[in-house]
Protein backbone atom coordinates (compact mmCIF):
# COMPACT_ATOMS: atom_id res chain seq x y z
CA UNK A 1 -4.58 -15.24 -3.42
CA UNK A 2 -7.12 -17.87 -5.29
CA UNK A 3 -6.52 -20.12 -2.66
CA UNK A 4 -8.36 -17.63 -0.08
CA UNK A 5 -11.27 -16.74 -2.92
CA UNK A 6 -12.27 -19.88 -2.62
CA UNK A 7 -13.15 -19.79 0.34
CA UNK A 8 -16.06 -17.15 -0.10
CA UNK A 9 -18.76 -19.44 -0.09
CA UNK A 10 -18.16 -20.58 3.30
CA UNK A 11 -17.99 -17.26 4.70
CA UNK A 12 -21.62 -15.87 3.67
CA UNK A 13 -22.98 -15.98 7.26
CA UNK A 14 -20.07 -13.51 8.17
CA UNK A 15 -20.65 -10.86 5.30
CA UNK A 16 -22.79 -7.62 6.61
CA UNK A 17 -24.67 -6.00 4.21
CA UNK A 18 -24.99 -2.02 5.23
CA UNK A 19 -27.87 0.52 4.41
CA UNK A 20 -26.48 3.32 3.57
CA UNK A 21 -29.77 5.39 4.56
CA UNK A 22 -29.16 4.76 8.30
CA UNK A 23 -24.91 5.37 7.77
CA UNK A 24 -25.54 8.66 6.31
CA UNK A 25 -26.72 9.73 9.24
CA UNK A 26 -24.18 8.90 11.65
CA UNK A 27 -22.49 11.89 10.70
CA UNK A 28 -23.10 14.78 8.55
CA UNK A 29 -19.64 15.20 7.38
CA UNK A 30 -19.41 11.76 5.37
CA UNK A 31 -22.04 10.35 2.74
CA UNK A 32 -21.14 7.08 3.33
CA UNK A 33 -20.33 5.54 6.46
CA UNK A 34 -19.22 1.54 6.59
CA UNK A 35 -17.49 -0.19 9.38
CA UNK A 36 -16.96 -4.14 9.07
CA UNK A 37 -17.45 -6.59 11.74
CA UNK A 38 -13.75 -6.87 14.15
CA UNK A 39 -11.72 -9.46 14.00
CA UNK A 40 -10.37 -11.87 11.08
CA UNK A 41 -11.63 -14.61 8.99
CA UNK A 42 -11.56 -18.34 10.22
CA UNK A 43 -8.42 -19.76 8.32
CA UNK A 44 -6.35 -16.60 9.40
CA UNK A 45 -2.86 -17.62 11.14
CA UNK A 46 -2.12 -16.82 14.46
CA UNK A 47 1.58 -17.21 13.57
CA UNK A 48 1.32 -13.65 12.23
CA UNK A 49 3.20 -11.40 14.49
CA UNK A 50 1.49 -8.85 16.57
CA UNK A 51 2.92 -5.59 14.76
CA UNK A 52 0.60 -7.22 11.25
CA UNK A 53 -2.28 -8.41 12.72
CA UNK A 54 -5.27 -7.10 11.54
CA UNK A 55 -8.91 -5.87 13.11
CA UNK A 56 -11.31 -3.98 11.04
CA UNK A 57 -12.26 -2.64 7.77
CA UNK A 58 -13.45 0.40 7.22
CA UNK A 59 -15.10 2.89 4.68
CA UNK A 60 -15.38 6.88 4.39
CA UNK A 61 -17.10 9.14 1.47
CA UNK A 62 -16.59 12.54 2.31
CA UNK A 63 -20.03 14.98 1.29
CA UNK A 64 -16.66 17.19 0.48
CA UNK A 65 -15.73 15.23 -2.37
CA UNK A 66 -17.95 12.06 -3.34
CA UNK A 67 -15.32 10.37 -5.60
CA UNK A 68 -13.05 9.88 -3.20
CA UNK A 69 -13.38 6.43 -0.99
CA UNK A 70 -11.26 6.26 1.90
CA UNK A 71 -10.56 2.80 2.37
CA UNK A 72 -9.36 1.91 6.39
CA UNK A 73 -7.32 -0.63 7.68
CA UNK A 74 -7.59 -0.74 11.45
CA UNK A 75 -4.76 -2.85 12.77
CA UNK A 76 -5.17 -5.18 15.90
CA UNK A 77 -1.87 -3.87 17.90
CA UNK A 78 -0.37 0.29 17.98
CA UNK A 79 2.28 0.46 15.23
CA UNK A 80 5.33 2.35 16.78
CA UNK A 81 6.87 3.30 13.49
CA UNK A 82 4.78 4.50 10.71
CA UNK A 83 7.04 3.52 8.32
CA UNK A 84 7.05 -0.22 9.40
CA UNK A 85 4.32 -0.78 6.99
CA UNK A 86 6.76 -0.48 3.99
CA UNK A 87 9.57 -3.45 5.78
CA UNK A 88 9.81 -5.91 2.85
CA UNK A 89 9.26 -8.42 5.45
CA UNK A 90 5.37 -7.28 5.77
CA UNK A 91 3.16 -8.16 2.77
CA UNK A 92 0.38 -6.37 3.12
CA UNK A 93 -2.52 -5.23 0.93
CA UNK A 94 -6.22 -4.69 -0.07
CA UNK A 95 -8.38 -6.35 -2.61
CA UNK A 96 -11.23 -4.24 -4.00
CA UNK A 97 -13.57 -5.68 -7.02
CA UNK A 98 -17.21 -6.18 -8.28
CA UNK A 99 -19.63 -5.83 -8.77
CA UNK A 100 -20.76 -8.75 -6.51
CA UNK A 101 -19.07 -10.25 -3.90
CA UNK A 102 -18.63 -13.78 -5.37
CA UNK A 103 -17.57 -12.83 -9.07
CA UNK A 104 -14.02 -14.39 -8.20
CA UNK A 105 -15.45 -17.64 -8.00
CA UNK A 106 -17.13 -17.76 -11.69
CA UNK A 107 -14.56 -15.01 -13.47
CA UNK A 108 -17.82 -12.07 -13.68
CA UNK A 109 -15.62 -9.46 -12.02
CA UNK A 110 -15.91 -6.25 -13.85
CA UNK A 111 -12.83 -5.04 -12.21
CA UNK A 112 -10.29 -6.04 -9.43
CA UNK A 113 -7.52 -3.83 -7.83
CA UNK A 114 -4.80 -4.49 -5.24
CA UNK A 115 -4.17 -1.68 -3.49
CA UNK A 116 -0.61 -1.48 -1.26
CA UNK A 117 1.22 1.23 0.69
CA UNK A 118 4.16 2.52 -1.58
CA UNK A 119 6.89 5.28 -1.16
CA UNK A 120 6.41 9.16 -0.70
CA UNK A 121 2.84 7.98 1.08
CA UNK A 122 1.52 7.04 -2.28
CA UNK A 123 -0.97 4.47 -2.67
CA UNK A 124 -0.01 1.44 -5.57
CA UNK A 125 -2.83 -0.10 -7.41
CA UNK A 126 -2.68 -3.23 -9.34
CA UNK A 127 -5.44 -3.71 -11.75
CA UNK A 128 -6.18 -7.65 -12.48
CA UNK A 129 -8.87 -8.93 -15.35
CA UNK A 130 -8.98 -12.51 -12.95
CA UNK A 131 -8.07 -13.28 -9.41
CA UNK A 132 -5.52 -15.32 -11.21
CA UNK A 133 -4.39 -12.86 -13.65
CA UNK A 134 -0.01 -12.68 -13.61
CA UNK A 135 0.10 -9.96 -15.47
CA UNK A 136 1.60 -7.32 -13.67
CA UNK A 137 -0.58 -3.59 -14.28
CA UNK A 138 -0.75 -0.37 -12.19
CA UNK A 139 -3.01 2.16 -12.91
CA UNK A 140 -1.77 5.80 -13.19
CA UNK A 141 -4.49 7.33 -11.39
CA UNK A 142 -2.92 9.05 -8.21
CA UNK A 143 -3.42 7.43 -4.92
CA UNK A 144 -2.22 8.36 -1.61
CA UNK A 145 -2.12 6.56 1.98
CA UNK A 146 -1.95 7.67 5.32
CA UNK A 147 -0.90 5.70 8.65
CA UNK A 148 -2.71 7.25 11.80
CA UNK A 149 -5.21 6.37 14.68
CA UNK A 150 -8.86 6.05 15.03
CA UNK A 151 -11.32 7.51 17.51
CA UNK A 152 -10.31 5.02 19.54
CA UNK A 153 -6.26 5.31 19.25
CA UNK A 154 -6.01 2.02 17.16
CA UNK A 155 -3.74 1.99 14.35
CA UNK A 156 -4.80 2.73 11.07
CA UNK A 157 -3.45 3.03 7.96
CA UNK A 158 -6.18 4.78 5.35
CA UNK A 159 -5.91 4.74 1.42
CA UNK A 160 -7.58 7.56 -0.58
CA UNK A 161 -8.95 6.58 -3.68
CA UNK A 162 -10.35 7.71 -6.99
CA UNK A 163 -14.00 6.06 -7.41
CA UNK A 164 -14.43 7.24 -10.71
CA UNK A 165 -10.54 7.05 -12.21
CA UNK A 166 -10.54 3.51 -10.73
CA UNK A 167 -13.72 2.53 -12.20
CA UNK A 168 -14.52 1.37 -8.49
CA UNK A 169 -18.84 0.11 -9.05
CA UNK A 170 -21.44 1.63 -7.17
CA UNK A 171 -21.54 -1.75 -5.16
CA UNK A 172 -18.29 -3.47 -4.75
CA UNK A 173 -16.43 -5.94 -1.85
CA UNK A 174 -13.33 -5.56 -0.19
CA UNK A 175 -10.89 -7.44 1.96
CA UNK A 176 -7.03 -6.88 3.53
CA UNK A 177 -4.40 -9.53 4.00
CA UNK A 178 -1.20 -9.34 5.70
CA UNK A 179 1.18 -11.76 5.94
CA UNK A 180 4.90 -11.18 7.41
CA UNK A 181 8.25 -13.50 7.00
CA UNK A 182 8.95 -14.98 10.27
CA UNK A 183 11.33 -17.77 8.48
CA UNK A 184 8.76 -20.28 8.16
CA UNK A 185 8.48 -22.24 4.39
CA UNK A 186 4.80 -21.26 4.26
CA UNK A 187 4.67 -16.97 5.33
CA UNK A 188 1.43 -17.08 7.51
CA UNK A 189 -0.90 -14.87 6.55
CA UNK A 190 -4.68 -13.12 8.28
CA UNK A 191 -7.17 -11.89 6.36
CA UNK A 192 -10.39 -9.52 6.54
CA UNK A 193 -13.36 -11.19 6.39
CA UNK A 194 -14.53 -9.93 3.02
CA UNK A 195 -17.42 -7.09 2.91
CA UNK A 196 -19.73 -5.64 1.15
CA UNK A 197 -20.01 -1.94 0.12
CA UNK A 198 -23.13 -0.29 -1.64
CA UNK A 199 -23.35 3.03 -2.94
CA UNK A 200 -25.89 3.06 -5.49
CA UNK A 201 -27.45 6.07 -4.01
CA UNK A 202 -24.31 8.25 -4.05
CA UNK A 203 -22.56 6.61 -7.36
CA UNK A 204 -23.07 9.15 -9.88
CA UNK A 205 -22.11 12.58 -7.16
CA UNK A 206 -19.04 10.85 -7.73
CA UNK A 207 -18.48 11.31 -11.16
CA UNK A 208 -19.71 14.87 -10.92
CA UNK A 209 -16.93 15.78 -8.42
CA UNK A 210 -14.33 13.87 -10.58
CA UNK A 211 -15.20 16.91 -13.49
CA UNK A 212 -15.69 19.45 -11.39
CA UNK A 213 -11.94 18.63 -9.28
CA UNK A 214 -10.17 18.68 -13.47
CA UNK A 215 -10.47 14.68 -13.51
CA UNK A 216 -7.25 12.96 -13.16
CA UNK A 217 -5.05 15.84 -13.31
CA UNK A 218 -7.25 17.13 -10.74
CA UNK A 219 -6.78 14.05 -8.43
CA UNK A 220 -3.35 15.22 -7.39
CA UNK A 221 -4.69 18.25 -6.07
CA UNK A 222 -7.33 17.38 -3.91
CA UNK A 223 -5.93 13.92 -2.32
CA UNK A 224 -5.20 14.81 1.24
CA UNK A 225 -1.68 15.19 2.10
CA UNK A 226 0.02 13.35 4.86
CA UNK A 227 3.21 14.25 6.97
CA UNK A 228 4.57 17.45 5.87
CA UNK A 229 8.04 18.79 6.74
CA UNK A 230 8.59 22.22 8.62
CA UNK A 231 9.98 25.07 6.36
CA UNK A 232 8.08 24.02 2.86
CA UNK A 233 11.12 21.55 2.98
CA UNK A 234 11.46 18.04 1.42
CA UNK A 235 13.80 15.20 1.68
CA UNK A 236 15.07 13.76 -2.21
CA UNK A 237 17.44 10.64 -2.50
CA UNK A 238 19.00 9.63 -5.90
CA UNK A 239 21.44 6.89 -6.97
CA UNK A 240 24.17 5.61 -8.69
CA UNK A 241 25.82 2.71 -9.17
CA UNK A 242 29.14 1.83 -7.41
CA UNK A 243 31.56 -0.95 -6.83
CA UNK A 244 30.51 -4.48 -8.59
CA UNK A 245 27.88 -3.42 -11.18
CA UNK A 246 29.14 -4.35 -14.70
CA UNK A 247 27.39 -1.55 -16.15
CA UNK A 248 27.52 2.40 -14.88
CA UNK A 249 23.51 3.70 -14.07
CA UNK A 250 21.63 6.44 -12.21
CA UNK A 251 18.28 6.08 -10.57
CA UNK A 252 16.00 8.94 -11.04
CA UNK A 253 15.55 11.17 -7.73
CA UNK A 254 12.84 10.54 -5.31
CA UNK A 255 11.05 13.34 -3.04
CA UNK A 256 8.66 13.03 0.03
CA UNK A 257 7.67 15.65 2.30
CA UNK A 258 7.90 13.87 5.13
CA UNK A 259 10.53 13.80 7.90
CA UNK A 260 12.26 10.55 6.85
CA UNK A 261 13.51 9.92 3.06
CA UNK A 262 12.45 6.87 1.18
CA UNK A 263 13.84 5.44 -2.25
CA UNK A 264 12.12 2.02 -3.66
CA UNK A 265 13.94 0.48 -6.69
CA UNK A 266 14.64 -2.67 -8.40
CA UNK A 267 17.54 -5.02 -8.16
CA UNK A 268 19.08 -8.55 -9.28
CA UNK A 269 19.97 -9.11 -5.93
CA UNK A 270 17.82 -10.55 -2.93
CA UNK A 271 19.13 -9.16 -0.02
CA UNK A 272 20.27 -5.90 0.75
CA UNK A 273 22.22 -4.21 3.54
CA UNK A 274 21.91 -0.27 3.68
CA UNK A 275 24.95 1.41 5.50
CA UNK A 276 25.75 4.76 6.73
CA UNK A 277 29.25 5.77 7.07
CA UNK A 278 29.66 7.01 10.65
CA UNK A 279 32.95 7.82 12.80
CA UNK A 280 34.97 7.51 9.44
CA UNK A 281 33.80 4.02 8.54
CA UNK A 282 30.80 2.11 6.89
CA UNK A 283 27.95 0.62 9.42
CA UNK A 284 25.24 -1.49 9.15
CA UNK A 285 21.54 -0.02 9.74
CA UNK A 286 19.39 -2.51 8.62
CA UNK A 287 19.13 -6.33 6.41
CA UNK A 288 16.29 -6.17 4.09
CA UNK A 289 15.28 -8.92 1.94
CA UNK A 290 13.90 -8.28 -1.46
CA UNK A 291 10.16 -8.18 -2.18
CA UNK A 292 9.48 -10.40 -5.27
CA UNK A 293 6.16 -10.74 -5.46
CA UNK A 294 5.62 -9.00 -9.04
CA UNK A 295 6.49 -5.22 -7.36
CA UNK A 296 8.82 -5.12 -10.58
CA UNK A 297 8.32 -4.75 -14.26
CA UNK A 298 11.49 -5.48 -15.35
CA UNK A 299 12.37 -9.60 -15.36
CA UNK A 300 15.96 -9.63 -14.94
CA UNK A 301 15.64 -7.04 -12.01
CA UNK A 302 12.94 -9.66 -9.80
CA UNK A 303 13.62 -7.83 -6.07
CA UNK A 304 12.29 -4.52 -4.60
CA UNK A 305 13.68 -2.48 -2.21
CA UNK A 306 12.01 0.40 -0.20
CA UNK A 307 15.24 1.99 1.76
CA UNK A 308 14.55 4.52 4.43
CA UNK A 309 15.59 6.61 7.34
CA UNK A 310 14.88 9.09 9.41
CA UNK A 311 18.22 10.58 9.42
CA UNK A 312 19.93 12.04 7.13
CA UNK A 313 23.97 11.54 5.48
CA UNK A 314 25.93 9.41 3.69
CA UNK A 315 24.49 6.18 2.65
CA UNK A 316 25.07 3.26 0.05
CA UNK A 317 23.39 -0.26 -0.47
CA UNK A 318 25.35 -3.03 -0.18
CA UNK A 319 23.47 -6.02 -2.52
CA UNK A 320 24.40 -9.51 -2.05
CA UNK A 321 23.03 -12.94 -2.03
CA UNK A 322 23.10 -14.74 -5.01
CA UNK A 323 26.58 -16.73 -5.89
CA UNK A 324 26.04 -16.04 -9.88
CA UNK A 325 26.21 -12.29 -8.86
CA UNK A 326 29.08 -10.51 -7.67
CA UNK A 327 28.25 -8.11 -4.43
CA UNK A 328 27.84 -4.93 -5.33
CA UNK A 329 27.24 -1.48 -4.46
CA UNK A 330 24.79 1.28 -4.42
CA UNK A 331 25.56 4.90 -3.67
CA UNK A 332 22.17 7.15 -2.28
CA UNK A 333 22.37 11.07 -2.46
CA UNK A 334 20.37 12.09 0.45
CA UNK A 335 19.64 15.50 0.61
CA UNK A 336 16.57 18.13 2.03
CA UNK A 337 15.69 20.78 -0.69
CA UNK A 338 12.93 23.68 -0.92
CA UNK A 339 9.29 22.45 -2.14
CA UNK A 340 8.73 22.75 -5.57
């Protein structure tokens, strides 16, 4: 993303700076209101497809609980599926640093996060030292997202974050970018025009409510909760390996409480085919192509996979795609069980 930091300087004229005196009282129910300017910065691409364009930024305190900042992505078209925000196809994330908007350009960042949608509608956060750092981080403070609508019935998907476990400043900027595979060399990409957050008068509430909620093991408790299944039931998948592996493995189970299950792991491969065997045979339900952007730790394991569905039965991953790597299978254990 250095390519688009450098581009700051030219965007001054476009950056809003917002007192948060007059946003507190737009509403009693939030201590900090923020709502960027609509639309997306000049060297956006309109080759993005309609279902990732972008439209807004937004931000939320809550006078219930000052540490948390609920970071809002408005998006420019309605999103049918909620869970189109995880297709590997759709890059799509949000930079938050500081303290000042411009400490990309001369490396005086005191922090910078990347903040993504991830499985079980937890929030991942990538914590850099540089805008060019490689090194791939997360931080283990818990993070959730949403995906919903606004006042106005745009779609919007909302991250809740720790300001105190993230070490988020008391002034800080923010942009999103999305970028989706279409099959061209270069994946176009739009961007947020970056913005400008202050929240000097509200800063140390935060911390306060951090102690007060138990700190980080607290976090988990008072993050809102998104999509809940009838009957205190949830959906877990688990894994194990099948047909073309060299080596015999399980994956650990994974449990949301939404309607549809989701399982994100790490493979050799770089595409995917998940099948569902239906009328006594194996069919296709989807082609996904492996995210390798640095979504996995482990080197000799480069692609990520988020595999989901809203029904559920028998399914296995079919991996493929790389001659030096024999196709191979992966068997899911889909399956609803009580809440623990």
């Amino acid at each position: 993303m250095r390519r688009y930091t450098k581009l700051y300087s030219a965007l001054t004229a476009l950056v809003f700076l917002f007192s948060h005196s007059n946003i507190a009282l737009a509403a009693e129910d939030f201590l900090l209101r923020v709502d960027t300017n609509q639309g997306v910065s000049w060297d956006s691409s309109q080759a993005v497809p309609n279902i990732a364009k972008l439209k807004q930024m937004r931000f939320r305190i809550p006078t219930s609980n000052p540490d948390n900042v609920t970071v809002q992505v408005v998006l420019a078209n309605p999103l049918d599926n909620p869970n189109s925000i995880l297709d590997s196809k759709w890059n799509f994330g949000t930079w938050i640093y500081g303290p000042s908007l411009y400490c990309f350009n001369d490396d005086t960042c005191s922090f910078i996060l990347i903040v993504r949608p991830n499985y079980n509608q937890k929030a991942q956060v990538r914590i850099l030292k540089t805008a060019e750092d490689k090194e791939v981080i997360y931080s283990d403070c818990p993070a959730t997202y949403s995906v919903g609508k606004n006042e106005n019935n745009d779609s919007m998907i909302s991250y809740n974050l720790s300001i105190t476990c993230l070490n988020i400043k008391a002034t800080f900027a923010s942009y999103t970018f999305s970028g989706y595979n279409i099959g061209l060399t270069d994946t176009p990409y739009q961007y947020t025009v970056p913005s400008y957050v202050i929240n000097t008068n509200y800063y140390e509430l935060a911390k306060q409510s951090y102690d007060k909620n138990g700190g980080k093991q607290g976090l988990s408790k008072t993050a809102p909760t998104t999509g809940s299944t009838a009957g205190g039931k949830q959906v877990c998948v688990s894994a194990s390996s099948g047909t073309g592996y060299s080596k015999k493995f399980t994956l650990d189970e994974q449990c949301s409480d939404s309607n549809q299950w989701e399982f994100t792991y790490c493979d050799v491969h770089p595409k995917a085919e998940l099948q569902v065997f239906k009328n006594k045979r194996w069919q296709k339900v989807k082609i996904i192509n492996g995210a390798s952007e640095g979504a996995c730790e482990d080197v000799d394991q480069p692609y990520e996979y988020i595999q989901s569905s809203p029904l559920i039965g028998k399914y296995r991953v079919k991996h493929y795609g790389d001659k030096k790597f024999s196709t191979a299978y992966l068997n899911l254990k889909v399956e609803r069980k009580d809440s623990i």
